[in-house]
PDB file of N, CA and C in Angstrom:
ATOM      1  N   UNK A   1     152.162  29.790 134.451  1.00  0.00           N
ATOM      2  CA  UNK A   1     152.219  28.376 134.250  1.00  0.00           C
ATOM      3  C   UNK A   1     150.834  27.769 134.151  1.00  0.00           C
ATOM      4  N   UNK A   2     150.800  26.436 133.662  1.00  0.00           N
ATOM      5  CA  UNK A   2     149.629  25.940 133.617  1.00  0.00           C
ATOM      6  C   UNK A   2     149.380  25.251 134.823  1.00  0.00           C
ATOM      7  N   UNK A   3     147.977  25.343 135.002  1.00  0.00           N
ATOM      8  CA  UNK A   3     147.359  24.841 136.421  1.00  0.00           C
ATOM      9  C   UNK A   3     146.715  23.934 136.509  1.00  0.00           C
ATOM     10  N   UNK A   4     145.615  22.902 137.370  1.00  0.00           N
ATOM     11  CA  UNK A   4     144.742  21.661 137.520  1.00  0.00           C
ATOM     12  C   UNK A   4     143.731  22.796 136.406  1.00  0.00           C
ATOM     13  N   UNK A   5     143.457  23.668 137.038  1.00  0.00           N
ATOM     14  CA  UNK A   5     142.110  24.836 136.408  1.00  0.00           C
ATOM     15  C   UNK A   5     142.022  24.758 134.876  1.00  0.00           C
ATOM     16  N   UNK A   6     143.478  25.275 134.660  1.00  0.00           N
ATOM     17  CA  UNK A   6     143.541  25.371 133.088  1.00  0.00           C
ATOM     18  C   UNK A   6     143.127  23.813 132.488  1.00  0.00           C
ATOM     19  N   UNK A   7     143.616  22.968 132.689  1.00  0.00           N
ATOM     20  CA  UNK A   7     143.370  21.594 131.988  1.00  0.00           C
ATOM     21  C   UNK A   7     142.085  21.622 132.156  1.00  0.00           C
ATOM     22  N   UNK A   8     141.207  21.485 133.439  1.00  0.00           N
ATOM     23  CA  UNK A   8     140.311  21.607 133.461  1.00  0.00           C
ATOM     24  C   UNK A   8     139.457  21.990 132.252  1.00  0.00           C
ATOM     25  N   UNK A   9     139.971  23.291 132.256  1.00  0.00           N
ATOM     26  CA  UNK A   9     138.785  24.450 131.727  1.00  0.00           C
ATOM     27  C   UNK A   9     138.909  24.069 129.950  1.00  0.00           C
ATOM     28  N   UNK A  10     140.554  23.744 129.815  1.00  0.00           N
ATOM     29  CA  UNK A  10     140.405  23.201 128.048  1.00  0.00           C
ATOM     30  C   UNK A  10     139.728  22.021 128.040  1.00  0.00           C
ATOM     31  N   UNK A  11     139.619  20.876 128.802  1.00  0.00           N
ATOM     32  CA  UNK A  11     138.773  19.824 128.859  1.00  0.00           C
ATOM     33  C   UNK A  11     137.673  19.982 128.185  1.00  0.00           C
ATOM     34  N   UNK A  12     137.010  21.027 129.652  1.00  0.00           N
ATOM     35  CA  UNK A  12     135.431  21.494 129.089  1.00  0.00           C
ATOM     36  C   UNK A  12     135.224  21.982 128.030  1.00  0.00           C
ATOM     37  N   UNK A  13     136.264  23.267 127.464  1.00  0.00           N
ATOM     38  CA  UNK A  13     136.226  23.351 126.006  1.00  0.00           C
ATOM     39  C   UNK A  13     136.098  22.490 125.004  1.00  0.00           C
ATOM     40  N   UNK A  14     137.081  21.219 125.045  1.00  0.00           N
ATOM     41  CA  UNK A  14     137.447  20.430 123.795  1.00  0.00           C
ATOM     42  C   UNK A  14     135.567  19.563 123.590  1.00  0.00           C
ATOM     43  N   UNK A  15     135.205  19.098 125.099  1.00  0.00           N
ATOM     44  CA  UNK A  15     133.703  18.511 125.046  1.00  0.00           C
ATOM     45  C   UNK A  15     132.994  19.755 124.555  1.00  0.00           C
ATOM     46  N   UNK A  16     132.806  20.905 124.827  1.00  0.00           N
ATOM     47  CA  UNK A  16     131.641  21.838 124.603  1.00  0.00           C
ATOM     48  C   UNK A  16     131.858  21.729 122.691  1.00  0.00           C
ATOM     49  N   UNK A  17     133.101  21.716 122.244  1.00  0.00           N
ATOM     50  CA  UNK A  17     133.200  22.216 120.725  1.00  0.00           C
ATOM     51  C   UNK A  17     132.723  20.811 120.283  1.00  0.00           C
ATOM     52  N   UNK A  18     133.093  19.417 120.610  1.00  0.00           N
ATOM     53  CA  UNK A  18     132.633  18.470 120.086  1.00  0.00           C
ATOM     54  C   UNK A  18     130.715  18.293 120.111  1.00  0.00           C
ATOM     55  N   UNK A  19     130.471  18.879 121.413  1.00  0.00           N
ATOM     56  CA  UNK A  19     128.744  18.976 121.320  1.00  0.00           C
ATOM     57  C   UNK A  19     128.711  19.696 120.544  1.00  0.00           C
ATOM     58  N   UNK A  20     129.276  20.824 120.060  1.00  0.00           N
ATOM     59  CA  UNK A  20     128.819  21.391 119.037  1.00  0.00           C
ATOM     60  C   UNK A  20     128.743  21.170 117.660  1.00  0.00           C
ATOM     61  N   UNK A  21     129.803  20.217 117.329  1.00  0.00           N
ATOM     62  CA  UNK A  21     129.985  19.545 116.316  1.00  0.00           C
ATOM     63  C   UNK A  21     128.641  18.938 115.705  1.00  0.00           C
ATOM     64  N   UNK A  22     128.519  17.717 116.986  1.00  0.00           N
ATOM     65  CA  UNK A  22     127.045  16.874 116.912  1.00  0.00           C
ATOM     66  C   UNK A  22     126.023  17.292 116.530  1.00  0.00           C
ATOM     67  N   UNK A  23     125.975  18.027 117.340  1.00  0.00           N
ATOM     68  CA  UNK A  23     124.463  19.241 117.521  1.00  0.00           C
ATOM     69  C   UNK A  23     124.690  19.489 115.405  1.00  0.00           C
ATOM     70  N   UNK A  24     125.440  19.742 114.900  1.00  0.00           N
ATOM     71  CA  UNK A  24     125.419  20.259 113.632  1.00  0.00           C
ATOM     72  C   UNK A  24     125.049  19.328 112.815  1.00  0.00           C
ATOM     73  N   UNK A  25     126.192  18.369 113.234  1.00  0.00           N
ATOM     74  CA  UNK A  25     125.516  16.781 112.319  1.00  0.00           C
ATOM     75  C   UNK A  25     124.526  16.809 112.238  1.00  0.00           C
ATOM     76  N   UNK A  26     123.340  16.874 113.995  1.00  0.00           N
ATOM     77  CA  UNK A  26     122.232  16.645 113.921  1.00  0.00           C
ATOM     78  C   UNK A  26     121.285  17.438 113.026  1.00  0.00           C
ATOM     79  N   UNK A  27     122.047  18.584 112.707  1.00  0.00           N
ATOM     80  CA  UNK A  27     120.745  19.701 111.647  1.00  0.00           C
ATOM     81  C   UNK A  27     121.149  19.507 110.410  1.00  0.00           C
ATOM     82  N   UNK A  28     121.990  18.284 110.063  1.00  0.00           N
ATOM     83  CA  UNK A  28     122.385  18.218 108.618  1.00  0.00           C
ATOM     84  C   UNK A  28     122.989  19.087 108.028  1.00  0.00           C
ATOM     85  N   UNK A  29     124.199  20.120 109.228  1.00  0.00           N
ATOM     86  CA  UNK A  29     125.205  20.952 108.596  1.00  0.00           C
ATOM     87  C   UNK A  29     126.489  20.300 107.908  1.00  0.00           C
ATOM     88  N   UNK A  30     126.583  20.496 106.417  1.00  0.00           N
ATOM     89  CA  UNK A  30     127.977  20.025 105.719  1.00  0.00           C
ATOM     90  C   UNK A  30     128.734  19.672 106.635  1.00  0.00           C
ATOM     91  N   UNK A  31     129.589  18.620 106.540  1.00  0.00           N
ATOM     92  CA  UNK A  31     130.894  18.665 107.210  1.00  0.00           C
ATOM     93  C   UNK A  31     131.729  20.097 107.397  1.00  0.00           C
ATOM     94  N   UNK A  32     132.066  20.245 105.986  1.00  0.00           N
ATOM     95  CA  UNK A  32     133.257  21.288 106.005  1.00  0.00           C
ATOM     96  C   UNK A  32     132.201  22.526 106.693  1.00  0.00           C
ATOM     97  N   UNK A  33     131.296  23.263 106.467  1.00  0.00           N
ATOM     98  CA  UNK A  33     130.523  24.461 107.257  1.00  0.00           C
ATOM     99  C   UNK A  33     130.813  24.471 108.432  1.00  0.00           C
ATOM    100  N   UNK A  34     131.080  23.308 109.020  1.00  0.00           N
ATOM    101  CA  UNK A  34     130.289  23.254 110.439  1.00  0.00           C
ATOM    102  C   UNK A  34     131.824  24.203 111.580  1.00  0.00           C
ATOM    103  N   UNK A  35     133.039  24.276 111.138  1.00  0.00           N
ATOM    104  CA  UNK A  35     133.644  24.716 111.190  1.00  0.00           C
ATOM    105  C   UNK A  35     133.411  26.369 111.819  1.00  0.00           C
ATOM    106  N   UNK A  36     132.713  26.853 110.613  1.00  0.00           N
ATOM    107  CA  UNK A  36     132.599  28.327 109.873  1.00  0.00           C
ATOM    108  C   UNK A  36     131.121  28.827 110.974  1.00  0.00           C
ATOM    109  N   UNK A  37     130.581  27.534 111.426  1.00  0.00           N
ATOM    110  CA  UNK A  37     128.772  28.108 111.823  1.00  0.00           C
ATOM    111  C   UNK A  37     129.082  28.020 113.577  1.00  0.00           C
ATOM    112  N   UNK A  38     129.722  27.280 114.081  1.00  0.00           N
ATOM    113  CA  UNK A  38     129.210  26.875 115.438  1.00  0.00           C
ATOM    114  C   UNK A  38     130.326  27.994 116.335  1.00  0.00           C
ATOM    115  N   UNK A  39     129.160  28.242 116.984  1.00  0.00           N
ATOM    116  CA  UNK A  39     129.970  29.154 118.233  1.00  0.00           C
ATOM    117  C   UNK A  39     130.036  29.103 119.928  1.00  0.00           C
ATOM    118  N   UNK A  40     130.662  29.343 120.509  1.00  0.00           N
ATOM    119  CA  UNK A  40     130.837  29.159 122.040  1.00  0.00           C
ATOM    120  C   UNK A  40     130.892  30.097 122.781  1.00  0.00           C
ATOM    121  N   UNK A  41     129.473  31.219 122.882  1.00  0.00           N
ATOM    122  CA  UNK A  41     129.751  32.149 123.641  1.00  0.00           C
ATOM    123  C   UNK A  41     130.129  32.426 125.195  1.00  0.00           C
ATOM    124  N   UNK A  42     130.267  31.380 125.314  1.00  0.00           N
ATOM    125  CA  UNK A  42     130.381  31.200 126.859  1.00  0.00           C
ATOM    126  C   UNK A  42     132.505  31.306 127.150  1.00  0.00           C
ATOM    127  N   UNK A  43     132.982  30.880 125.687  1.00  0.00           N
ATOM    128  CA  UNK A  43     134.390  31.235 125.814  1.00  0.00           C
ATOM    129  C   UNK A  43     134.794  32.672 124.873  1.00  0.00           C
ATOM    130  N   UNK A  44     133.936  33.668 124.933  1.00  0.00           N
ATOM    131  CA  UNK A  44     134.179  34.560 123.651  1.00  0.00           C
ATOM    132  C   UNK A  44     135.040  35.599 124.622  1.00  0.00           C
ATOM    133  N   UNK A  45     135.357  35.910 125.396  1.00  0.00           N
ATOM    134  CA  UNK A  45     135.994  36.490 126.352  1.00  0.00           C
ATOM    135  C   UNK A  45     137.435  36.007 126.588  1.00  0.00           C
ATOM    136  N   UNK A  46     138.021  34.415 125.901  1.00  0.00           N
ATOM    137  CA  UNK A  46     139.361  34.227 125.934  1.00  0.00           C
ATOM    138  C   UNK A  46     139.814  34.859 125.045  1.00  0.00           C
ATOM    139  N   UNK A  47     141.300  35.440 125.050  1.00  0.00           N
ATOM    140  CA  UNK A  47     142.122  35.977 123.935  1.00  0.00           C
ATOM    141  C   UNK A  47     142.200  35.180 122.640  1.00  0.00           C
ATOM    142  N   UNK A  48     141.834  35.375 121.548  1.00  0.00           N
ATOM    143  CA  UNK A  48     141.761  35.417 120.581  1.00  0.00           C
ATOM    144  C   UNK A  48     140.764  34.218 120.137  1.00  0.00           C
ATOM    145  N   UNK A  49     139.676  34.158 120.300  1.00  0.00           N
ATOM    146  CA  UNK A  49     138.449  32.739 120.366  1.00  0.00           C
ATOM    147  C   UNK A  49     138.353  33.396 118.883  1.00  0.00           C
ATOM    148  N   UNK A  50     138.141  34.259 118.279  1.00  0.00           N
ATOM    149  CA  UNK A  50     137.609  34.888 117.258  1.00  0.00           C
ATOM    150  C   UNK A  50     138.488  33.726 116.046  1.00  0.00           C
ATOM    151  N   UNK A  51     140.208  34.501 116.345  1.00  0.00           N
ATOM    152  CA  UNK A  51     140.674  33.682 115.521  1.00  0.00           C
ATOM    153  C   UNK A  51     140.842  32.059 115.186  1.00  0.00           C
ATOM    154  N   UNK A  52     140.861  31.906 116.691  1.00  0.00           N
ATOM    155  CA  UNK A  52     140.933  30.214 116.985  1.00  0.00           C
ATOM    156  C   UNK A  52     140.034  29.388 116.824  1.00  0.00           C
ATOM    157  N   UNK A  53     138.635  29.271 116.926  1.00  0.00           N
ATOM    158  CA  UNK A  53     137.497  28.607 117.308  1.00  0.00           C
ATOM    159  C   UNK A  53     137.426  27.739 116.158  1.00  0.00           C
ATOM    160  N   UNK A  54     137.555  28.550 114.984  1.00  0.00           N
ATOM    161  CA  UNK A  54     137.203  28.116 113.529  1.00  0.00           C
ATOM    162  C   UNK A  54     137.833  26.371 113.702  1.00  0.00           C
ATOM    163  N   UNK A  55     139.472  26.937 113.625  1.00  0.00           N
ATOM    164  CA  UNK A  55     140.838  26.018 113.370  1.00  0.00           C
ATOM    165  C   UNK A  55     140.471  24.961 114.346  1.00  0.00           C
ATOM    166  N   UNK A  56     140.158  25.342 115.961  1.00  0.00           N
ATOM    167  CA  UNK A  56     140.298  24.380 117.003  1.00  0.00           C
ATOM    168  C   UNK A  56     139.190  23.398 116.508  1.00  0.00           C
ATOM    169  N   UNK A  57     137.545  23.476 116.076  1.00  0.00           N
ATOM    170  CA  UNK A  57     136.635  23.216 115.565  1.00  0.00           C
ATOM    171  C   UNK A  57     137.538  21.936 114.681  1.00  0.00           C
ATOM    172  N   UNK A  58     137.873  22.739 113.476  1.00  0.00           N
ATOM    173  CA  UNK A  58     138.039  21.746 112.719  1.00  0.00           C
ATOM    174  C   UNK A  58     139.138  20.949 113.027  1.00  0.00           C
ATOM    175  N   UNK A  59     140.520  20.712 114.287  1.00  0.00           N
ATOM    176  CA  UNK A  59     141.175  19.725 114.515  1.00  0.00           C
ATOM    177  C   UNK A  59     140.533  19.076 115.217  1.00  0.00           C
ATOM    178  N   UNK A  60     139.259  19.199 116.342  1.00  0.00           N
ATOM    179  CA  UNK A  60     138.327  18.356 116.802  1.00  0.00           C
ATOM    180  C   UNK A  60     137.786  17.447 115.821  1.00  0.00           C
ATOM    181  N   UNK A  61     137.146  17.681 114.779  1.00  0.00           N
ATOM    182  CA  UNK A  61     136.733  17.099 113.744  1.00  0.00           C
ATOM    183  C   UNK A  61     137.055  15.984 112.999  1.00  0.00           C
ATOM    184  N   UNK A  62     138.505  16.546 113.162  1.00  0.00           N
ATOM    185  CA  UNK A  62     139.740  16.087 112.639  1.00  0.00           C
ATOM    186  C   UNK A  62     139.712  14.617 113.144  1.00  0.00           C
ATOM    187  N   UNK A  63     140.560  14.757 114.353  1.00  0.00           N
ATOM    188  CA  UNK A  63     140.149  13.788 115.460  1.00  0.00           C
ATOM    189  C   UNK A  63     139.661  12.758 115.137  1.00  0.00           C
ATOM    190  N   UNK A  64     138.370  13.212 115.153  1.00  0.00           N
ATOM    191  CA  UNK A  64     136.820  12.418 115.405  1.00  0.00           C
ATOM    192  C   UNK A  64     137.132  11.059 114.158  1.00  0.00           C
ATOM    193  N   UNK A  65     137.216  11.965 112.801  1.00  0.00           N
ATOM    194  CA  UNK A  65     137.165  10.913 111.195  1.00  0.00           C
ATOM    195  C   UNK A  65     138.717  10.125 111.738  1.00  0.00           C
ATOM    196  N   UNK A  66     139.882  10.867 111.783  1.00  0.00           N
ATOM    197  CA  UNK A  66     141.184   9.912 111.948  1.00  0.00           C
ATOM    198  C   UNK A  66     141.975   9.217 112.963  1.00  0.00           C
ATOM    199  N   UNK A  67     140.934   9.637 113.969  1.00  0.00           N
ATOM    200  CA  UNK A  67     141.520   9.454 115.425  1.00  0.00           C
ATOM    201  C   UNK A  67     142.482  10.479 115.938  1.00  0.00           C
ATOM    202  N   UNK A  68     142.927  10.196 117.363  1.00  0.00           N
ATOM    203  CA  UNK A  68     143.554  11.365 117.838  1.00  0.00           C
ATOM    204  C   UNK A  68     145.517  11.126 117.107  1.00  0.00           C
ATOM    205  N   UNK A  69     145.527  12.719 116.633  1.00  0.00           N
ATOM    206  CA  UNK A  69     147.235  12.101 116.964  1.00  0.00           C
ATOM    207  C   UNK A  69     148.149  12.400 117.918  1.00  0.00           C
ATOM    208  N   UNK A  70     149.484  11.967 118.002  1.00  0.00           N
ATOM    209  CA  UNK A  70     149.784  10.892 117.001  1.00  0.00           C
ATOM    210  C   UNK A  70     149.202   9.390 117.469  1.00  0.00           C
ATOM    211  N   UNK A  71     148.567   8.828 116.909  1.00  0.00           N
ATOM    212  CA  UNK A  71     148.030   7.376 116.757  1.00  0.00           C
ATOM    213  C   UNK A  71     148.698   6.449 116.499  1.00  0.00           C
ATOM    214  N   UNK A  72     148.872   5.605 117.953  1.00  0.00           N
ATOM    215  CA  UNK A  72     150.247   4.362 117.218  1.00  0.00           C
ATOM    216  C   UNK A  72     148.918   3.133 117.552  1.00  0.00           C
ATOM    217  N   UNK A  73     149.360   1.862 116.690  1.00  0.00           N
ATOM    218  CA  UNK A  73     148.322   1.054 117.121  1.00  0.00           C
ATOM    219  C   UNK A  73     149.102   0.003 117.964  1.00  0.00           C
ATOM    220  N   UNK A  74     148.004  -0.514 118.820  1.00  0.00           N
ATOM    221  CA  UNK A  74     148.579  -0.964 120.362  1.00  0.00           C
ATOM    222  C   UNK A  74     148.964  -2.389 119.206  1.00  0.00           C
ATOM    223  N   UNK A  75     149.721  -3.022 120.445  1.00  0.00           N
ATOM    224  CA  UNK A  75     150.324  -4.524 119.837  1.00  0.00           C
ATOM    225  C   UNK A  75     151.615  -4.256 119.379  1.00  0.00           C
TER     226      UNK A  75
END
């Protein structure tokens, strides 16, 4: 089951991939690259980061330009 830990620990993930994001902006990496370039060795030891990182990367991204979903607007 999921634990306080686990939320935790994806928390820190979802912030570590968004610094990483930035950090790319900041070197004037393409949007779409930035996906394909940034890495988190500090989670390369979870089951399957290899396949995931890319995808999770770019729904962070995602996010960021459309907001989170699903997005209802207040009022």
């Amino acid at each position: 089951g999921c634990t306080k830990v686990h939320v935790e620990e994806e928390k820190q993930f979802i912030s570590d991939i968004r610094n990483a994001i930035f950090a790319e902006f900041q070197k004037g990496t393409p949007a779409f690259e930035i996906p394909g370039v940034i890495e988190l060795p500090q989670y390369s030891h979870w089951a399957h980061y290899d396949d995931w990182l890319e995808i999770n990367a770019l729904r962070v991204m995602l996010d960021l330009w459309m907001g989170p979903y699903p997005w209802v607007p207040e009022g």
